[in-house]
N, C-alpha and C. Protein backbone atom coordinates (compact mmCIF):
# COMPACT_ATOMS: atom_id res chain seq x y z
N UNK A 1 135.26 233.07 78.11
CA UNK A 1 134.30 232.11 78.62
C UNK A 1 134.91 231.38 79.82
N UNK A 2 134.20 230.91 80.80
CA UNK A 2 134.49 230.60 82.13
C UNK A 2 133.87 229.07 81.98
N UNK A 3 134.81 228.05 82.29
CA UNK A 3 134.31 226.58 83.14
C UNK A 3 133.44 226.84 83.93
N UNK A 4 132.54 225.78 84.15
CA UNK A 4 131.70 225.44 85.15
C UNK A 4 131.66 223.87 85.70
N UNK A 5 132.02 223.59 86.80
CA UNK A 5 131.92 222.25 87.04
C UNK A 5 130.50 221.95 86.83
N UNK A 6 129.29 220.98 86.56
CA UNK A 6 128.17 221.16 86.75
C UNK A 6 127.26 219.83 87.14
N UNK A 7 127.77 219.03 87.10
CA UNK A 7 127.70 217.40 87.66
C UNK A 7 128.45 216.49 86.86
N UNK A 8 128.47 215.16 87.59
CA UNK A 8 129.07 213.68 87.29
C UNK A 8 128.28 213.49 86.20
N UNK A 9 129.04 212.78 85.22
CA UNK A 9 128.01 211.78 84.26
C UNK A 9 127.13 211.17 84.71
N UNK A 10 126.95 210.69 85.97
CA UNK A 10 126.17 209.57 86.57
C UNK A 10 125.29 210.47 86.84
N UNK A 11 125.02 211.77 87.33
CA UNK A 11 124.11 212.64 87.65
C UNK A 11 123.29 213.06 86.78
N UNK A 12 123.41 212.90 85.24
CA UNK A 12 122.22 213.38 84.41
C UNK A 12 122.16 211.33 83.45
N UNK A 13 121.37 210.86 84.03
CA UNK A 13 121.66 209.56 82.72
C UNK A 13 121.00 209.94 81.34
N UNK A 14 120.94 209.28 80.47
CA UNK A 14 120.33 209.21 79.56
C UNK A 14 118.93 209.46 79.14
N UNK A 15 118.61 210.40 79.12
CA UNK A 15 117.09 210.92 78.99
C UNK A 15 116.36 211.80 79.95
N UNK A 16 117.81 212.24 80.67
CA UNK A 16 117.42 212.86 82.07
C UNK A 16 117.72 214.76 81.71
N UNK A 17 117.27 215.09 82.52
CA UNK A 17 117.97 216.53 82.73
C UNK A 17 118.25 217.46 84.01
N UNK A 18 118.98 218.72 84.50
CA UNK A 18 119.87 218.95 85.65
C UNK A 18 119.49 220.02 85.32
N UNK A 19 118.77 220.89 86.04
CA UNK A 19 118.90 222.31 86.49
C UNK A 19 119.56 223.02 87.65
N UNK A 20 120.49 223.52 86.67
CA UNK A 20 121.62 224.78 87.56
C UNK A 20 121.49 226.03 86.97
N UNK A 21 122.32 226.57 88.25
CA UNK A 21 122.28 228.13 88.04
C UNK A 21 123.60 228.46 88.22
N UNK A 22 124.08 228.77 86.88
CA UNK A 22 125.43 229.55 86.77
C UNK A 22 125.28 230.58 86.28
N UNK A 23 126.20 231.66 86.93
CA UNK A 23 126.55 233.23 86.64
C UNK A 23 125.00 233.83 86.33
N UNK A 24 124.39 233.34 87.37
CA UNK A 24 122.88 234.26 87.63
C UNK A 24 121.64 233.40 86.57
N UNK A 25 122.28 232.26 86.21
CA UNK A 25 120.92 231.94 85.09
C UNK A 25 120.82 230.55 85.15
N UNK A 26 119.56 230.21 85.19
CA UNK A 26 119.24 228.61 84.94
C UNK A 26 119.35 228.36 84.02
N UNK A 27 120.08 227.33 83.72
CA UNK A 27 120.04 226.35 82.72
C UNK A 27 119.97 224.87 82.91
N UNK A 28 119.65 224.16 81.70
CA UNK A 28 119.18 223.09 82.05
C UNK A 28 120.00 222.07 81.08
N UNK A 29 120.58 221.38 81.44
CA UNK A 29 121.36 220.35 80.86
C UNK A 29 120.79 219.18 80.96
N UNK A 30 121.20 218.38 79.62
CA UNK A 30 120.24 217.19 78.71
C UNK A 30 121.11 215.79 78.37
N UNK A 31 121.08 215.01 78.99
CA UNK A 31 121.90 213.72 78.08
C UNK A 31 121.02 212.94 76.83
N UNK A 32 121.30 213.23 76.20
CA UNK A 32 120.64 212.68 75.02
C UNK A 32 121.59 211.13 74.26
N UNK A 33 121.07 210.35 74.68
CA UNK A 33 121.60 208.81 74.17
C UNK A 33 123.36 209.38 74.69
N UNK A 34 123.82 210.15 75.65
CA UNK A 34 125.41 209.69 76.08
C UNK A 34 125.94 211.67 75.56
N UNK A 35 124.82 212.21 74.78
CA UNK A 35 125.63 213.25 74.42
C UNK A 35 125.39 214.35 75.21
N UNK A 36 125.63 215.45 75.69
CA UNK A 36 125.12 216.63 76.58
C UNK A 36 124.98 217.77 76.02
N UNK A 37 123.99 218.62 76.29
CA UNK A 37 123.43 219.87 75.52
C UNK A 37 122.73 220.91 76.69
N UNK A 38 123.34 221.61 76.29
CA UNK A 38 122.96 222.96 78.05
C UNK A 38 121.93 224.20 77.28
N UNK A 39 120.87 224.23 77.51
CA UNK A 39 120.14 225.27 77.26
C UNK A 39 119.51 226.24 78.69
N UNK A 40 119.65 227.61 78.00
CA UNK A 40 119.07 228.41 79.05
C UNK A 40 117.35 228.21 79.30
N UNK A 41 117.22 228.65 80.77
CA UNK A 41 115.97 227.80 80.85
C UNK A 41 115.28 229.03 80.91
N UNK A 42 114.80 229.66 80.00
CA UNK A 42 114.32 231.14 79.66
C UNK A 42 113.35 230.78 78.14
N UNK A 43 112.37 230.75 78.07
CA UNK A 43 111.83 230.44 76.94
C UNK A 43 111.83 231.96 76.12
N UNK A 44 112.43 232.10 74.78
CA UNK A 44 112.54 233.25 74.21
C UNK A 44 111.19 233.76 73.96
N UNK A 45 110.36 232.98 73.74
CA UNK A 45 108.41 233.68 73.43
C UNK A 45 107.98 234.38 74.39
N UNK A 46 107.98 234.03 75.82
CA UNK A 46 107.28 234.81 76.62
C UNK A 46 108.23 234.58 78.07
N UNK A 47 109.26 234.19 78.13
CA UNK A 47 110.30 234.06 79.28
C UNK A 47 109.95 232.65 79.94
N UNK A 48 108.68 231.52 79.40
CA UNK A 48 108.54 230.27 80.30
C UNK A 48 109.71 230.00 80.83
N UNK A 49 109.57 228.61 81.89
CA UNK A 49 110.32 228.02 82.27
C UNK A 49 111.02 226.78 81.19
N UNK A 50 111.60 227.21 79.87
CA UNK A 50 112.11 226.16 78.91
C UNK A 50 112.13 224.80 79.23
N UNK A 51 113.20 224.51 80.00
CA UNK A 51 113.69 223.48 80.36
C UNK A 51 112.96 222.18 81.57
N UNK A 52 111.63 223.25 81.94
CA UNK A 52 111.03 222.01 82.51
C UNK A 52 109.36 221.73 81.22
N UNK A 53 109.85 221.84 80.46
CA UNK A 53 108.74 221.56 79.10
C UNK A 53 109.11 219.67 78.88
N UNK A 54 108.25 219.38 78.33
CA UNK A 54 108.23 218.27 77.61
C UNK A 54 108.99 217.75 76.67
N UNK A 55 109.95 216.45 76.34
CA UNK A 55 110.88 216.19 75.50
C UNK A 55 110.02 215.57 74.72
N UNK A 56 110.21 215.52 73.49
CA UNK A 56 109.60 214.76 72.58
C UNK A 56 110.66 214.57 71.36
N UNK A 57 109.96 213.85 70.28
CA UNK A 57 110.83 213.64 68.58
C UNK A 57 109.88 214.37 67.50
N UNK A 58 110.27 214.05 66.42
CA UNK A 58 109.46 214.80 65.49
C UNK A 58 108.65 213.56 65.16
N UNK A 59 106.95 213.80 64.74
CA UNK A 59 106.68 212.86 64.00
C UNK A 59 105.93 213.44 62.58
N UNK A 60 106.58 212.59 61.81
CA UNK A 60 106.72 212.89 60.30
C UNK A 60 105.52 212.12 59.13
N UNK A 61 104.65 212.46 58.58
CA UNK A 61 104.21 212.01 57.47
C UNK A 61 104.36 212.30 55.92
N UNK A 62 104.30 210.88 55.13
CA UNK A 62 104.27 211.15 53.52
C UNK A 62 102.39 211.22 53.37
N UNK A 63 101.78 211.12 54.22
CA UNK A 63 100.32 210.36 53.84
C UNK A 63 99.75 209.94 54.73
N UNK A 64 98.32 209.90 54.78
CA UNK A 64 97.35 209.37 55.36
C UNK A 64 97.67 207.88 56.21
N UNK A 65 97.89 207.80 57.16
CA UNK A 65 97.95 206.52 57.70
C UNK A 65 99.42 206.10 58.19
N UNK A 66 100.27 206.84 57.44
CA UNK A 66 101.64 206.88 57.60
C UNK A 66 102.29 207.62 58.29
N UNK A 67 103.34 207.16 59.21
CA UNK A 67 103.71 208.00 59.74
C UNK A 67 105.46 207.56 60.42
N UNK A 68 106.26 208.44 60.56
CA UNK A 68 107.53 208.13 61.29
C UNK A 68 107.87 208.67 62.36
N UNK A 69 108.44 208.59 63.37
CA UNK A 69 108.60 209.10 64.55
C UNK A 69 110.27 209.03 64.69
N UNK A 70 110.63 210.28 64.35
CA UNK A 70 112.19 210.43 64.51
C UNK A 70 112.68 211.56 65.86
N UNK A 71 114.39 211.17 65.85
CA UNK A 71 115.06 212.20 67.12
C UNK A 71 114.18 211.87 68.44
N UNK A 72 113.96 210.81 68.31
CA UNK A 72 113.14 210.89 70.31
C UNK A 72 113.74 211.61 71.15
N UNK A 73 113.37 212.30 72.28
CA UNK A 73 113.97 213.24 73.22
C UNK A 73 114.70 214.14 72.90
N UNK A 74 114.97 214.91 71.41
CA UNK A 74 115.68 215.91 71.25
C UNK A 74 115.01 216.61 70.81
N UNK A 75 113.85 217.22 70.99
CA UNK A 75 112.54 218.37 70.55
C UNK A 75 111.96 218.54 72.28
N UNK A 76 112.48 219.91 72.56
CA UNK A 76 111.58 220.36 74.07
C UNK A 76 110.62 221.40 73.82
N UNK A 77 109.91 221.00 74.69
CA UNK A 77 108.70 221.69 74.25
C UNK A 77 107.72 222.68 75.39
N UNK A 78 108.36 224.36 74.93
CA UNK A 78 107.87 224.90 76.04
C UNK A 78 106.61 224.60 77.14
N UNK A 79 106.36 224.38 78.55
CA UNK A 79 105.29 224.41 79.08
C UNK A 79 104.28 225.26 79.35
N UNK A 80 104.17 226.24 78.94
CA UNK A 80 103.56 227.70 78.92
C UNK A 80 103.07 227.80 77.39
N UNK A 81 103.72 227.37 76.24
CA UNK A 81 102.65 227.79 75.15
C UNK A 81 102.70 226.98 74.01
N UNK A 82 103.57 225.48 74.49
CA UNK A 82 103.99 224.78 73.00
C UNK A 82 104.84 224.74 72.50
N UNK A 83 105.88 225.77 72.27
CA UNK A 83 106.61 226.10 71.32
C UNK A 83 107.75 225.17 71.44
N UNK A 84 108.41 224.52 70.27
CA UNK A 84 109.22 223.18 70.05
C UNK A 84 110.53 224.03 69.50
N UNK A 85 111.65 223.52 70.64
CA UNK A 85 112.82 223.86 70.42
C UNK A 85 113.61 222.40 70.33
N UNK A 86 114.37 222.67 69.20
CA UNK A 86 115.35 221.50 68.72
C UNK A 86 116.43 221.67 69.87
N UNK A 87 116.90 220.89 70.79
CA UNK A 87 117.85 220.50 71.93
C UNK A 87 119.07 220.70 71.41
N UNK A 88 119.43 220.08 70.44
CA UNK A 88 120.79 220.15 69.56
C UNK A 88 121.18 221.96 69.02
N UNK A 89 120.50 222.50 68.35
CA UNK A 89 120.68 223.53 67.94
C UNK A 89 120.04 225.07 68.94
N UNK A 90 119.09 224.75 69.61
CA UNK A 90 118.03 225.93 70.26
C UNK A 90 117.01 226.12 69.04
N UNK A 91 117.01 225.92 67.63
CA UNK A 91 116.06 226.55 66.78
C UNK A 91 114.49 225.89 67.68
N UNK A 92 113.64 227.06 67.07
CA UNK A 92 112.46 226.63 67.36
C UNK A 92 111.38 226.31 65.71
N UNK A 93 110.51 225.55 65.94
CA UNK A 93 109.95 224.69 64.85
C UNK A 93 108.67 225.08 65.22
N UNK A 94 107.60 225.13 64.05
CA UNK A 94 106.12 225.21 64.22
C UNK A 94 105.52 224.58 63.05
N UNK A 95 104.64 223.88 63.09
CA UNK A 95 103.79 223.30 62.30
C UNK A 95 102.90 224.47 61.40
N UNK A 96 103.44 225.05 60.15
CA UNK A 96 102.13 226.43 59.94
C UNK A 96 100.68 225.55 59.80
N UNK A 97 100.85 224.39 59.42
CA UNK A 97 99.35 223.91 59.39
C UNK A 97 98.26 223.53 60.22
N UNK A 98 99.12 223.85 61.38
CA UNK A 98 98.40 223.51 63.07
C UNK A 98 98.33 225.26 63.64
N UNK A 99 99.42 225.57 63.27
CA UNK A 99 99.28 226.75 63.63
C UNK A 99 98.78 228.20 63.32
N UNK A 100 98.09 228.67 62.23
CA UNK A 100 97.90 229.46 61.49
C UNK A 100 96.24 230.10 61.84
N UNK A 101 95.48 230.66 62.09
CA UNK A 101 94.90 231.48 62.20
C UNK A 101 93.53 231.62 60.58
N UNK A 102 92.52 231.80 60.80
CA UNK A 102 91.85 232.12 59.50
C UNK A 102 91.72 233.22 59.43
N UNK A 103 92.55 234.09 57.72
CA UNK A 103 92.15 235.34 58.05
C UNK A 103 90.69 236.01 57.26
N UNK A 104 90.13 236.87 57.12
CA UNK A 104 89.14 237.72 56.62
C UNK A 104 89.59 238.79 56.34
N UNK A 105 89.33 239.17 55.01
CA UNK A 105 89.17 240.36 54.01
C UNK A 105 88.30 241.35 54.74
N UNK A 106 88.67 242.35 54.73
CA UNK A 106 87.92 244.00 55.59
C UNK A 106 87.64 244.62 54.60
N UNK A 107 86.48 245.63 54.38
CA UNK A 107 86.24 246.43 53.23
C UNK A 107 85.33 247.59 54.07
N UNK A 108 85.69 248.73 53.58
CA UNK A 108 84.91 249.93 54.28
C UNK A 108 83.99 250.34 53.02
N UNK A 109 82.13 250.34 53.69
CA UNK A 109 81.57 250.55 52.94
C UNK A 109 80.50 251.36 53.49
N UNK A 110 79.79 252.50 52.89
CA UNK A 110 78.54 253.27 53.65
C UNK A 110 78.36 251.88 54.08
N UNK A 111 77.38 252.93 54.91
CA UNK A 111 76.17 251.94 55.82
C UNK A 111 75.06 251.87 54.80
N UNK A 112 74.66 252.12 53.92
CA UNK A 112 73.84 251.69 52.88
C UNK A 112 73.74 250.75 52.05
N UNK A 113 74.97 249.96 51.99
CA UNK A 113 75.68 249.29 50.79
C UNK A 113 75.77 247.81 51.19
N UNK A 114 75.32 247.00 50.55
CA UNK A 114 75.18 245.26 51.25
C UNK A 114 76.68 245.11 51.08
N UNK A 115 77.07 244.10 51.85
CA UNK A 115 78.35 243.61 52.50
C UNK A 115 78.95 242.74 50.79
N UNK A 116 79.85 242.93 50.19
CA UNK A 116 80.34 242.60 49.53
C UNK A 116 80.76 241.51 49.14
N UNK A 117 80.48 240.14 48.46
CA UNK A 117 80.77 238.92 48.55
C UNK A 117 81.86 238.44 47.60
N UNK A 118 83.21 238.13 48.25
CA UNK A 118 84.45 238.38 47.55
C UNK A 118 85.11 236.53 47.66
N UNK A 119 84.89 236.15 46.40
CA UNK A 119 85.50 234.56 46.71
C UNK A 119 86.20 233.78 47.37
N UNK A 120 87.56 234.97 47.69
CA UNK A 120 88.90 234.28 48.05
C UNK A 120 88.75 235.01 49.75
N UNK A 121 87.36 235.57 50.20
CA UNK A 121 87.61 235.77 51.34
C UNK A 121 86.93 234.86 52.66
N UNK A 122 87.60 234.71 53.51
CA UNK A 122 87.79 233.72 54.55
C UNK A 122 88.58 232.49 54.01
N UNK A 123 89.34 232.46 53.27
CA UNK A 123 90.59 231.53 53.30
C UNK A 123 91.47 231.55 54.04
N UNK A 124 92.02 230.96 54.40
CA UNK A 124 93.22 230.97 55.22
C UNK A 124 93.96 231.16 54.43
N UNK A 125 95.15 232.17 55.31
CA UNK A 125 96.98 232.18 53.99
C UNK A 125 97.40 231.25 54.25
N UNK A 126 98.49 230.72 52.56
CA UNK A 126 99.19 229.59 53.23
C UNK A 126 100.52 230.53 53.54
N UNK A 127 101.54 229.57 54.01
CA UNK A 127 102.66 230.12 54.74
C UNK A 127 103.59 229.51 53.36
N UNK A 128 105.05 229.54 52.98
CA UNK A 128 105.92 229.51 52.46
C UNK A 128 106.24 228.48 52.94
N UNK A 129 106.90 227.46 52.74
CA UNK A 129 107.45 226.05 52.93
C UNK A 129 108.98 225.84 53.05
N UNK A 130 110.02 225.49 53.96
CA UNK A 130 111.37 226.19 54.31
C UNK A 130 111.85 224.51 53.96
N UNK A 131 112.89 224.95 53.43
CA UNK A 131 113.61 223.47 52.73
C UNK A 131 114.07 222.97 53.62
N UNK A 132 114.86 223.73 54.92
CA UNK A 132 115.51 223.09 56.18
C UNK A 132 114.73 222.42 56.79
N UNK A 133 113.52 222.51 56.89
CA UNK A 133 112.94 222.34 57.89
C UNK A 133 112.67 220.50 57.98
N UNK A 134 112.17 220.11 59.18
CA UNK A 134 111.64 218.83 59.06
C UNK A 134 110.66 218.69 58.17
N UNK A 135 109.82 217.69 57.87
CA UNK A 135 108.95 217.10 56.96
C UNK A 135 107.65 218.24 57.69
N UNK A 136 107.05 218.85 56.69
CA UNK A 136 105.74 219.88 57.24
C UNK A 136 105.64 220.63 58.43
N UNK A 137 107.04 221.03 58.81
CA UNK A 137 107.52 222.06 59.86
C UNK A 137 108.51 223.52 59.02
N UNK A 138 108.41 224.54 59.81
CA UNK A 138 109.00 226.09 59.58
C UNK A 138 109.63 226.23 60.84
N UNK A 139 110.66 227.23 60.36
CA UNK A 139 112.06 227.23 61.29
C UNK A 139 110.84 228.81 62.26
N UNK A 140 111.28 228.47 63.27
CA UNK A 140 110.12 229.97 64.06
C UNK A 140 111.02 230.47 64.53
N UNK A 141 110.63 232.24 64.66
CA UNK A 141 110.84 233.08 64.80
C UNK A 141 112.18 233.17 65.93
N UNK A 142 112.36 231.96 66.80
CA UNK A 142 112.68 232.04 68.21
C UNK A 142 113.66 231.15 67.95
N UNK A 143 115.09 231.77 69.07
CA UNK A 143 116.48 230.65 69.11
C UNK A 143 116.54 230.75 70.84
N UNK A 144 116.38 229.73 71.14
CA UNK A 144 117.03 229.74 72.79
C UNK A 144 118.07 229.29 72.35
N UNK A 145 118.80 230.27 73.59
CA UNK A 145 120.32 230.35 73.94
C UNK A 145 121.17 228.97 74.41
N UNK A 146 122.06 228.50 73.54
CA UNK A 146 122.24 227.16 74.05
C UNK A 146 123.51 227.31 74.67
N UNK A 147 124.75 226.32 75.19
CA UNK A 147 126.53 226.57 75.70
C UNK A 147 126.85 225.45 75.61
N UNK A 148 128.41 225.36 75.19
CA UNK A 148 128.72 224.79 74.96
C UNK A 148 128.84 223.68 76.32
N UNK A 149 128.99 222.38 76.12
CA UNK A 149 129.05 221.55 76.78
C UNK A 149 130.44 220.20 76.66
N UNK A 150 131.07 220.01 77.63
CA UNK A 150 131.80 219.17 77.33
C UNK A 150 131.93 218.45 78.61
N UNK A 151 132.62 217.07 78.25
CA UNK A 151 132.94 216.03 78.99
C UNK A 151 134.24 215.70 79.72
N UNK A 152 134.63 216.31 80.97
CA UNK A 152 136.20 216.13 81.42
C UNK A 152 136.24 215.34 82.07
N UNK A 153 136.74 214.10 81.60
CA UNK A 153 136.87 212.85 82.98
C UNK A 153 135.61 212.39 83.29
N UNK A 154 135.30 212.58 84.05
CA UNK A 154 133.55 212.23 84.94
C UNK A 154 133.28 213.29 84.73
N UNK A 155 133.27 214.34 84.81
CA UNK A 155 132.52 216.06 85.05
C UNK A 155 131.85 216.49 83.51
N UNK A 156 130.64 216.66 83.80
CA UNK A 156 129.63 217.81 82.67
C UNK A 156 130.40 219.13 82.97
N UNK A 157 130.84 219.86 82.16
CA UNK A 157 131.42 221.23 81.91
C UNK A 157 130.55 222.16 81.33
N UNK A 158 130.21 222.94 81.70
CA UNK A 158 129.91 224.07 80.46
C UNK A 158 129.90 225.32 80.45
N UNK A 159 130.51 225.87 79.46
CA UNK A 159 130.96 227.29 79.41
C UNK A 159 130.04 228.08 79.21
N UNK A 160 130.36 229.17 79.60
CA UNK A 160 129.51 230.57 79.91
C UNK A 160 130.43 231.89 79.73
């Protein structure tokens, strides 16, 4: 792995972010409350531009009316299709209950034969429920590529 000088502390503040291009690839580096986190700016779903997406936190409910709003600015959020990558790790997160699709039951029948009326069809599937996950979120399919990042003196570093 190779150093990269990549700016001053003073060059990304706190809630900010720095797009460079080292060894042929953008990436986009993050100060989060003093800490730094370098992600490639390649969205793994469809190649977006990652890193110029939206920062956000998670917000969390037990219930109706309730609600918490945690991690401010460490959830980015592709600009091309949504998709919420945790800053700290690269995992990506999806809501299955926002996200999910209604499916329908298919049945092949002559053309003589009335259409079959089957209880459990047009339900939606539910999805499996992941213990890691935040409060009513699933770990998705997708990891952007993150590097390590460190602090020398004044200088953002990060290896490649």
């Amino acid at each position: 792995m190779a150093k990269h000088i990549v700016a001053t502390i003073d060059e990304i503040p706190p809630g900010e972010r720095k797009l460079v291009q080292i060894a042929g690839r953008s990436i986009g580096i993050f100060n989060i409350n003093g800490e730094f986190f370098a992600l490639r700016d390649r969205c793994p779903h469809q190649g977006g531009p990652l890193c110029q997406g939206t920062l956000s936190g998670l917000m969390e409910s037990d219930g109706p009316g309730q609600y918490q709003y945690s991690r401010p600015d460490e959830i980015l959020r592709c600009p091309w299709h949504g998709w919420e990558f945790d800053i700290r790790t690269g995992q990506s997160w999806f809501d299955p209950a926002r996200t999910r699709v209604r499916r329908y039951d298919v049945y092949l029948e002559s053309k003589d034969a009335e259409a079959d009326e089957t209880p459990d069809a047009g339900k939606p599937t539910e999805a499996p429920a992941a213990s890691t996950a935040p409060a009513g979120r699933q770990k998705g399919p997708y990891l952007a590529e993150t590097y390590p990042v460190s602090v020398e003196e004044t200088y953002v570093v990060v290896e490649i």
